[in-house]
N, C-alpha and C. Protein backbone atom coordinates (compact mmCIF):
# COMPACT_ATOMS: atom_id res chain seq x y z
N UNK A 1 116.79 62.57 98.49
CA UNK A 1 116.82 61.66 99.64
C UNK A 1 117.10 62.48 100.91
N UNK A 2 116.55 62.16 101.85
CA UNK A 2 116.66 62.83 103.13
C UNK A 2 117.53 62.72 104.20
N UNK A 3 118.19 63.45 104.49
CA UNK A 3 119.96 63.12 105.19
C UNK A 3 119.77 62.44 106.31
N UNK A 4 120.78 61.71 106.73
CA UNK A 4 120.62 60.53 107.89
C UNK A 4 121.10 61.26 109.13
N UNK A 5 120.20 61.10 109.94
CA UNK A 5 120.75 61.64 111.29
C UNK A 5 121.68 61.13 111.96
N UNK A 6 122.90 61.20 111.95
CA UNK A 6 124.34 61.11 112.42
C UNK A 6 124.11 61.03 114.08
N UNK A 7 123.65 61.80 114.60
CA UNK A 7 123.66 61.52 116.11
C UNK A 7 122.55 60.31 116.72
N UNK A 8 121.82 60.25 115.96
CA UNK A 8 120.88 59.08 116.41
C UNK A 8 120.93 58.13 116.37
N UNK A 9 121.81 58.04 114.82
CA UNK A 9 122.18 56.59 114.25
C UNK A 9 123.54 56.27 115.53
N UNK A 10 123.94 57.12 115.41
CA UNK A 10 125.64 56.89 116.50
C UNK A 10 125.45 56.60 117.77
N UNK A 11 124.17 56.89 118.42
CA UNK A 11 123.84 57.05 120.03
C UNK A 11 123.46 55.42 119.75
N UNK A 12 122.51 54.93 118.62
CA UNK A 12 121.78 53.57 119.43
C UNK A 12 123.14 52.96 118.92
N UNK A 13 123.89 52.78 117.66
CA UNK A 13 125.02 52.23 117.28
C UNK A 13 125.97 51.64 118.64
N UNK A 14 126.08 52.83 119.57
CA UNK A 14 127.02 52.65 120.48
C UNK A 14 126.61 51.64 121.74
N UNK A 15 125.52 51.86 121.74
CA UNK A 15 124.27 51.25 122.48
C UNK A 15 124.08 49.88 122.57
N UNK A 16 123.91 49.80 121.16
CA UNK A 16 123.87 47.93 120.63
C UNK A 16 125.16 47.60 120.66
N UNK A 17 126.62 48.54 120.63
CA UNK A 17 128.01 47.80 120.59
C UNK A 17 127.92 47.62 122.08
N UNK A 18 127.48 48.24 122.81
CA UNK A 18 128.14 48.29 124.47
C UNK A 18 127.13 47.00 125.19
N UNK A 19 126.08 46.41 124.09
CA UNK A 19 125.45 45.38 125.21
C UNK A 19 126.02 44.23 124.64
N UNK A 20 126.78 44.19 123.41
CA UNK A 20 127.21 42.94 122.53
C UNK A 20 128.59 43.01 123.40
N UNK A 21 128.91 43.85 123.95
CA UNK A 21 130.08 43.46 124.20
C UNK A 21 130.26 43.02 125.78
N UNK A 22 129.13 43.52 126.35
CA UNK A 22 128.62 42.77 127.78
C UNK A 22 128.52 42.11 127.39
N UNK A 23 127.93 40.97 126.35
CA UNK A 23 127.83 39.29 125.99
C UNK A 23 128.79 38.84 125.79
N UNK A 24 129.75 39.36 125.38
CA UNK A 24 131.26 38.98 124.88
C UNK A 24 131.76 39.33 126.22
N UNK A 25 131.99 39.90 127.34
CA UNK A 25 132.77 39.64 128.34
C UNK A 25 132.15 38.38 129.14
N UNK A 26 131.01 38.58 129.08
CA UNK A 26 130.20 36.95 129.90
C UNK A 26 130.62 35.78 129.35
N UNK A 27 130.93 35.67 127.76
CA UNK A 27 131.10 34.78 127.15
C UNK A 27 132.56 33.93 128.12
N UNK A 28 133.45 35.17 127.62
CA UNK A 28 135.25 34.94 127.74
C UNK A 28 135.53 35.12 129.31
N UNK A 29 134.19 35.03 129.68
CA UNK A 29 134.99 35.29 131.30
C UNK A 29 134.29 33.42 132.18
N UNK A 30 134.29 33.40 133.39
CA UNK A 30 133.54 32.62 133.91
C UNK A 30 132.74 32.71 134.84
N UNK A 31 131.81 33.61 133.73
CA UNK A 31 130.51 34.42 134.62
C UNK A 31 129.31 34.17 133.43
N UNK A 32 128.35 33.48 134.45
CA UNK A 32 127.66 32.64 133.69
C UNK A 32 126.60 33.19 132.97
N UNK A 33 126.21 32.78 131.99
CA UNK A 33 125.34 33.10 131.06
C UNK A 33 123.94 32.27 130.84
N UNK A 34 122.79 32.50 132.00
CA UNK A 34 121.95 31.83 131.30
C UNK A 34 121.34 31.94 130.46
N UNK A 35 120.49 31.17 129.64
CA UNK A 35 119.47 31.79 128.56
C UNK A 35 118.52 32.79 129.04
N UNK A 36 118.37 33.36 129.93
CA UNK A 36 117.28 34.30 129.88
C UNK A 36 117.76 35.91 129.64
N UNK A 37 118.77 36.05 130.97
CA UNK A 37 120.35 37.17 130.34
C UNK A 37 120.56 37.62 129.19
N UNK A 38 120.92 36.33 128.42
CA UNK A 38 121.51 36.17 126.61
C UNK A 38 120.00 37.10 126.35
N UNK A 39 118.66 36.15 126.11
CA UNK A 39 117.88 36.95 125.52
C UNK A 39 117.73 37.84 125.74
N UNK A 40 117.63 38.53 127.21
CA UNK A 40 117.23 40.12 127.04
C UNK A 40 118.22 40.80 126.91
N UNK A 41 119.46 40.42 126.63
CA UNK A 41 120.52 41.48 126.16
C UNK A 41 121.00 41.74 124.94
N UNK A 42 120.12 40.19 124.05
CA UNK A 42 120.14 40.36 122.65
C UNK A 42 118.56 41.39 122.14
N UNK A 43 117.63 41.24 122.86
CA UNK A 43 116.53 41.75 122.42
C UNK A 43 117.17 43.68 122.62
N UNK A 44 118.37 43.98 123.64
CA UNK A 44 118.38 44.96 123.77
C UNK A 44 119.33 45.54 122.53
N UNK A 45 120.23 44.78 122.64
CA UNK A 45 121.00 44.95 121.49
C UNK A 45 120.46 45.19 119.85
N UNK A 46 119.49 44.52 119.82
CA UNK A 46 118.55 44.85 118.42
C UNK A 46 117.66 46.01 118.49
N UNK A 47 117.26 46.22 119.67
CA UNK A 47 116.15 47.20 119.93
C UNK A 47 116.87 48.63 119.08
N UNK A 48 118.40 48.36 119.91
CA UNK A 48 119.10 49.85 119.61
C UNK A 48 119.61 50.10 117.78
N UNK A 49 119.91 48.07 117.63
CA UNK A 49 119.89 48.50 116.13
C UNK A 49 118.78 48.69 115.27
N UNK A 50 117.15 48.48 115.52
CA UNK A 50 116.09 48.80 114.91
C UNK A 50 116.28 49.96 114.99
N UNK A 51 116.07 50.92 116.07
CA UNK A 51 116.02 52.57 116.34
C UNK A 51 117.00 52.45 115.24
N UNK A 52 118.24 52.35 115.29
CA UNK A 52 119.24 53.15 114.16
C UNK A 52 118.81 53.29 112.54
N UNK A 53 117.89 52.28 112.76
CA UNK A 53 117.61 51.78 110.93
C UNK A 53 116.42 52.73 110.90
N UNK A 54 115.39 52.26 111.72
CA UNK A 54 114.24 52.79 111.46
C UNK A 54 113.64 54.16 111.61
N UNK A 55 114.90 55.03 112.61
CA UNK A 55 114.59 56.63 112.58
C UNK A 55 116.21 57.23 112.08
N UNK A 56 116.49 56.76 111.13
CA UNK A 56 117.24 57.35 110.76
C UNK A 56 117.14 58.17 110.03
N UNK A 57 116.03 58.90 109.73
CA UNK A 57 115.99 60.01 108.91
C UNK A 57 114.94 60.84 110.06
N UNK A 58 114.92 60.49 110.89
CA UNK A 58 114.13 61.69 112.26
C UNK A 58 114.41 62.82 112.39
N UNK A 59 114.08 63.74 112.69
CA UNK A 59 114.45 64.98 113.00
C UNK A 59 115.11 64.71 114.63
N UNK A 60 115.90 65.15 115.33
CA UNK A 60 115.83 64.96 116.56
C UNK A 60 115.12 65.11 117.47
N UNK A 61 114.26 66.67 117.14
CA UNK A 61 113.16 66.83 117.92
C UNK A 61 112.05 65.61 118.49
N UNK A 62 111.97 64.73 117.52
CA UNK A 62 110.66 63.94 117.19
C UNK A 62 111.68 62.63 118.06
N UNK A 63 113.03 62.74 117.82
CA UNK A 63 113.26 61.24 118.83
C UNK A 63 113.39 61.62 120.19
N UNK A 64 112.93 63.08 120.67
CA UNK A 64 113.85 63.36 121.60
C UNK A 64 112.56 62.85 122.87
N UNK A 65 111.14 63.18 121.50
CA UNK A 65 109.96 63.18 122.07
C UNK A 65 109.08 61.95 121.65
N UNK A 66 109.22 60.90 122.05
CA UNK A 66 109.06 59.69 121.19
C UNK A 66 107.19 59.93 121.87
N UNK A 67 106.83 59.42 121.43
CA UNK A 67 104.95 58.89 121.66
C UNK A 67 105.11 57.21 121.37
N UNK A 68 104.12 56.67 121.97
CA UNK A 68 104.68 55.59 122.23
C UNK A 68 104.50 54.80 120.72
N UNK A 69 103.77 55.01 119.90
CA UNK A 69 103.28 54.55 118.61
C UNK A 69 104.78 54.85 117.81
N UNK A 70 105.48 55.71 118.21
CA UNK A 70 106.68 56.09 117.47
C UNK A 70 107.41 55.06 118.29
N UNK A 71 107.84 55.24 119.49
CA UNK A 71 108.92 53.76 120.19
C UNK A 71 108.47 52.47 119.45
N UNK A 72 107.04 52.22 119.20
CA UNK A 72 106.86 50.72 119.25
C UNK A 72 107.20 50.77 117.75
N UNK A 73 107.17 52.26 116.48
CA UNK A 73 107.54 51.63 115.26
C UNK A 73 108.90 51.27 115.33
N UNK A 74 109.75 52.38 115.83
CA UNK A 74 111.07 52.24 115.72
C UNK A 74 111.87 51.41 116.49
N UNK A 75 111.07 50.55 117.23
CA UNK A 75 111.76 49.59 117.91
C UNK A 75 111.87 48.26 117.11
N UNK A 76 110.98 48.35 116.20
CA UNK A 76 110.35 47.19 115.45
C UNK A 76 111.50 46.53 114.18
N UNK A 77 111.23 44.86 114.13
CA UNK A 77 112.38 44.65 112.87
C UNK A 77 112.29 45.05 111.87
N UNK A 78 113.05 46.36 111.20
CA UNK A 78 112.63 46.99 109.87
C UNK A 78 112.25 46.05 109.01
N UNK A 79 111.10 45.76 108.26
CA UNK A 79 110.23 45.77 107.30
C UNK A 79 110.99 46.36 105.76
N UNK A 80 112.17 47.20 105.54
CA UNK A 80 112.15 48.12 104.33
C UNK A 80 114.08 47.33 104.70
N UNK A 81 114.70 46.29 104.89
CA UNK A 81 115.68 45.73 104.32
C UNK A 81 115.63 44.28 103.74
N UNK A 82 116.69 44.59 102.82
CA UNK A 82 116.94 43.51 101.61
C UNK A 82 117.84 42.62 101.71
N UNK A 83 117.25 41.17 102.15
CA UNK A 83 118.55 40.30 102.29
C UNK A 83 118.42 39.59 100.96
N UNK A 84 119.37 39.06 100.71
CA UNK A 84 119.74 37.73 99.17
C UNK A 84 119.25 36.94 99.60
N UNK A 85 118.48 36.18 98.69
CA UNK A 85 118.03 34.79 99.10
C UNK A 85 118.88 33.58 98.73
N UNK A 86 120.28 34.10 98.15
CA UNK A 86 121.22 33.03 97.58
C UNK A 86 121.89 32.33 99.28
């Protein structure tokens, strides 16, 4: 099996924590949240957790130099996880 890239996975990781948690200060504060905000800060927030899933076995070189066929895979909802259907 091919080792997981630790810095890539950790960069979008931090990425998707730091926009969830801009939603969580909008939430708890009284600074308003419309639906359009929410969505693009959730679409950002996933974006960074797709990258983590989906190039996690990248070389760095190759994320450092994305082509856009590579952004649009690794942006994408991984395809290769297993939820329970219970």
């Amino acid at each position: 099996m091919p080792r997981l890239n630790r810095d890539i996975i950790l960069h979008n990781i931090a990425e998707a924590r730091e926009e969830l948690q801009n939603i969580e200060k909008m939430l708890n504060s009284d600074q308003r949240l419309d639906p359009i905000t929410f969505q693009v800060a959730m679409q950002h927030a996933f974006h960074h957790l797709n990258f983590a899933w989906n190039i996690r076995y990248w070389p760095s070189r190759r994320y450092a130099n994305l082509a856009h066929a590579d952004f649009e895979q690794a942006g994408s909802f991984p395809d290769d996880l297993q939820f329970d259907d219970d």
